[in-house]
C-alpha atoms as a PDB file:
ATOM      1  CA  UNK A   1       0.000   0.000   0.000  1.00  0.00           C
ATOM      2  CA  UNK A   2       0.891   3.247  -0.924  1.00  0.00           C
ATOM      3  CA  UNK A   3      -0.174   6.938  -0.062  1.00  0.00           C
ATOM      4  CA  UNK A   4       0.171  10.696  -2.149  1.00  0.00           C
ATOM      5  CA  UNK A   5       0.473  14.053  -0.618  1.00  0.00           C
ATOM      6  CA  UNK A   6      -0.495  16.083  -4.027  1.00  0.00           C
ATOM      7  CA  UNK A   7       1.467  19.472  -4.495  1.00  0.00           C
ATOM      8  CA  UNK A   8       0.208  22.529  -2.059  1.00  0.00           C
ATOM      9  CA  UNK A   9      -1.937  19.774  -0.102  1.00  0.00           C
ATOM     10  CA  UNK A  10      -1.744  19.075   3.795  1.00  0.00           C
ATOM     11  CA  UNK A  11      -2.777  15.791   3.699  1.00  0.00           C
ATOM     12  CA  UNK A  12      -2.265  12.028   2.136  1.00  0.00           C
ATOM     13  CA  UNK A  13      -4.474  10.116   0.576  1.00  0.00           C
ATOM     14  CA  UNK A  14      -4.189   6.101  -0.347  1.00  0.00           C
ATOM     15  CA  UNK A  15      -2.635   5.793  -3.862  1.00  0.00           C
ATOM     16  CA  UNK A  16      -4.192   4.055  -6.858  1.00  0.00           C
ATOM     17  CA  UNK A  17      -2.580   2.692  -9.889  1.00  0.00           C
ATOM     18  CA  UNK A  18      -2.619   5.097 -12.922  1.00  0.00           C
ATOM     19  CA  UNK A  19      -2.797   8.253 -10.882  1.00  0.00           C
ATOM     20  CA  UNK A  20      -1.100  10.811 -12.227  1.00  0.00           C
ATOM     21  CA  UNK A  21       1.671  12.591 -10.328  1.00  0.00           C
ATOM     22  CA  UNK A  22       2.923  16.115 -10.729  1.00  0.00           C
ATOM     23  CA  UNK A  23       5.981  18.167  -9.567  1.00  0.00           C
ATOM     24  CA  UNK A  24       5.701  18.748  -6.227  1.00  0.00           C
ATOM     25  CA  UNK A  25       3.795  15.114  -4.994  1.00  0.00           C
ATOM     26  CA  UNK A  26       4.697  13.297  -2.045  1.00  0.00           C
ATOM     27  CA  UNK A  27       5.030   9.503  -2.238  1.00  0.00           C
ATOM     28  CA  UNK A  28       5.153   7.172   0.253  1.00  0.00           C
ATOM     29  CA  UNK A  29       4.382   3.481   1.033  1.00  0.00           C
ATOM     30  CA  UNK A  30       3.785   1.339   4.165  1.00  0.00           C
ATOM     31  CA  UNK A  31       6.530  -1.321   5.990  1.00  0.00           C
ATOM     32  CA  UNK A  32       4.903  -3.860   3.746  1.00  0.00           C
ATOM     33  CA  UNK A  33       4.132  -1.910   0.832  1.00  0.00           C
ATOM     34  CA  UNK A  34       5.768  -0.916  -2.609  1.00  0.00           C
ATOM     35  CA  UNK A  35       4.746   1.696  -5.629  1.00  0.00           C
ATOM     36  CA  UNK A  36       6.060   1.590  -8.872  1.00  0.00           C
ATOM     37  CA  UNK A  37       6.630   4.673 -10.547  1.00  0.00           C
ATOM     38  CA  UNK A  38       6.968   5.252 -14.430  1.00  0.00           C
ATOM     39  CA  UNK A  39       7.912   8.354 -15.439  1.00  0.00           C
ATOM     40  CA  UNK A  40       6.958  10.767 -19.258  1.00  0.00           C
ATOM     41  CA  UNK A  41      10.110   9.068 -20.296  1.00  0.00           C
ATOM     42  CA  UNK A  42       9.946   5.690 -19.692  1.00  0.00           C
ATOM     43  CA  UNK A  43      12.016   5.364 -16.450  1.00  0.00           C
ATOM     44  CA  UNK A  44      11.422   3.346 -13.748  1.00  0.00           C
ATOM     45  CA  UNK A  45      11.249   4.103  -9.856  1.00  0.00           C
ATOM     46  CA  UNK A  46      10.350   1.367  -7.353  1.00  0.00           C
ATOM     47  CA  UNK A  47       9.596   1.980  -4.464  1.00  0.00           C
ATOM     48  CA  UNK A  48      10.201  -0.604  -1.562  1.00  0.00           C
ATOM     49  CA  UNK A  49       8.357  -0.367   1.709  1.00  0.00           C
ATOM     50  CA  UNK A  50       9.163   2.272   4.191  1.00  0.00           C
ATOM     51  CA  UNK A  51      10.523   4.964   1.740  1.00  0.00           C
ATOM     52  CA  UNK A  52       8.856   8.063   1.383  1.00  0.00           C
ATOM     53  CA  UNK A  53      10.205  10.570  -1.917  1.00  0.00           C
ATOM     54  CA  UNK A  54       9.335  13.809  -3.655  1.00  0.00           C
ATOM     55  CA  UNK A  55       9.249  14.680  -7.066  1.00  0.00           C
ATOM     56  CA  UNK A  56      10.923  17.919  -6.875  1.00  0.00           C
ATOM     57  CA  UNK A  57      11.509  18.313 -10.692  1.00  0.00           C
ATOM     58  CA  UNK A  58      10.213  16.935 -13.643  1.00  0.00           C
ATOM     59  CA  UNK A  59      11.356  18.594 -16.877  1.00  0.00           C
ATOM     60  CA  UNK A  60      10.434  17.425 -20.506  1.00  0.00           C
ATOM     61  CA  UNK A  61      11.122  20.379 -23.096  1.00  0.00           C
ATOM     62  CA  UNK A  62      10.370  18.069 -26.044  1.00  0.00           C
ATOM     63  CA  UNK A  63      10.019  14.527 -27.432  1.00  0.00           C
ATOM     64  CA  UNK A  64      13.650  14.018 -28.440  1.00  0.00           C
ATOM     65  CA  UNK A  65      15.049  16.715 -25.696  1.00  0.00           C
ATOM     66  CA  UNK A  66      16.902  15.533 -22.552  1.00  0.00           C
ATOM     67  CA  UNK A  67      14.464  14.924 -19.351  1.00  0.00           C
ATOM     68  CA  UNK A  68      15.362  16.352 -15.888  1.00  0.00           C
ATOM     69  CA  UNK A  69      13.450  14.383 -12.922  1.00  0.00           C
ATOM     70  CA  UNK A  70      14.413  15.379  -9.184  1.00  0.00           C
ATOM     71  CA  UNK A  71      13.420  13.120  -6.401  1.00  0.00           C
ATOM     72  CA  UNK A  72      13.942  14.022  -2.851  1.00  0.00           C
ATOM     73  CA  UNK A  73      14.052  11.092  -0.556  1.00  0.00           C
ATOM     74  CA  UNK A  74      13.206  10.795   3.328  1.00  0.00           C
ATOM     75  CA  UNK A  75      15.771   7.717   3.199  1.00  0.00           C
ATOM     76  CA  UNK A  76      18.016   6.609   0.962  1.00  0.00           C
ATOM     77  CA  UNK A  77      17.542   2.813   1.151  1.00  0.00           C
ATOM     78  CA  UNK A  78      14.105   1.314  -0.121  1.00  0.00           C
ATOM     79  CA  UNK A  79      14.346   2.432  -4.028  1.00  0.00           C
ATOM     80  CA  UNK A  80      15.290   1.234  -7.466  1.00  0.00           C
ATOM     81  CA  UNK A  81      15.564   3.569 -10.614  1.00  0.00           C
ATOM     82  CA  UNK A  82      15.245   1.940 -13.834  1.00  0.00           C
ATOM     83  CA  UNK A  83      15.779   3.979 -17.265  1.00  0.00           C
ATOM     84  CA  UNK A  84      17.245   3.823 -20.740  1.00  0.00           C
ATOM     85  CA  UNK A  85      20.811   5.152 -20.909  1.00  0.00           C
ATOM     86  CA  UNK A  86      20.392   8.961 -22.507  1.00  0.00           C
ATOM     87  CA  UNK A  87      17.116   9.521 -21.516  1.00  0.00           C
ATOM     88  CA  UNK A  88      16.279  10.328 -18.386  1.00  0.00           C
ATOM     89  CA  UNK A  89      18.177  12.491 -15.696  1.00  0.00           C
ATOM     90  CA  UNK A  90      18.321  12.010 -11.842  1.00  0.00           C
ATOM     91  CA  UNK A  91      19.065  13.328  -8.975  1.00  0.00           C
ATOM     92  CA  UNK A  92      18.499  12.237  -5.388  1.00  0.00           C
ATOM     93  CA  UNK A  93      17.723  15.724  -3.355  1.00  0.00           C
ATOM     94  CA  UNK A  94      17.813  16.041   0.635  1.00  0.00           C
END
């Protein structure tokens, strides 16, 4: 299981697949829980239980264009990224 804080918003709410997530979002799942994340771009982020992240940035200026996608993370343990070499960028934020 999985919750979202959405951008400007106080409180979480349980997550549902295809939701869509915007700059600014909160993620986090349960001890037992896990989210999968895929990004515009194609990438990848999975999310293990007990990890809670932020998508700080996410930057597509065209099809073909590099991407830019921030993610702050509570803790630095309980996530995978996944993406095809060239396309996406990343950066873990405190």
């Amino acid at each position: 299981m999985f919750s979202v804080q959405k951008s400007g918003s106080g409180s979480w709410g349980n997550g549902k697949e295809g939701l869509t997530l915007t700059k600014g979002d909160r993620i986090k799942t349960d001890s037992g829980g896990k989210a999968v994340i895929t990004f515009f771009d194609g990438s990848i982020i999975e999310l293990n239980g007990g990890t809670e992240i932020s998508l700080d940035e996410l930057i597509a200026k065209s099809a073909s264009s590099f991407k830019t996608i921030k993610i702050g993370q509570k803790n630095r343990r309980n996530h995978q990224h996944h993406c095809e070499a060239g396309r996406s960028g990343v950066q873990n934020t405190k």
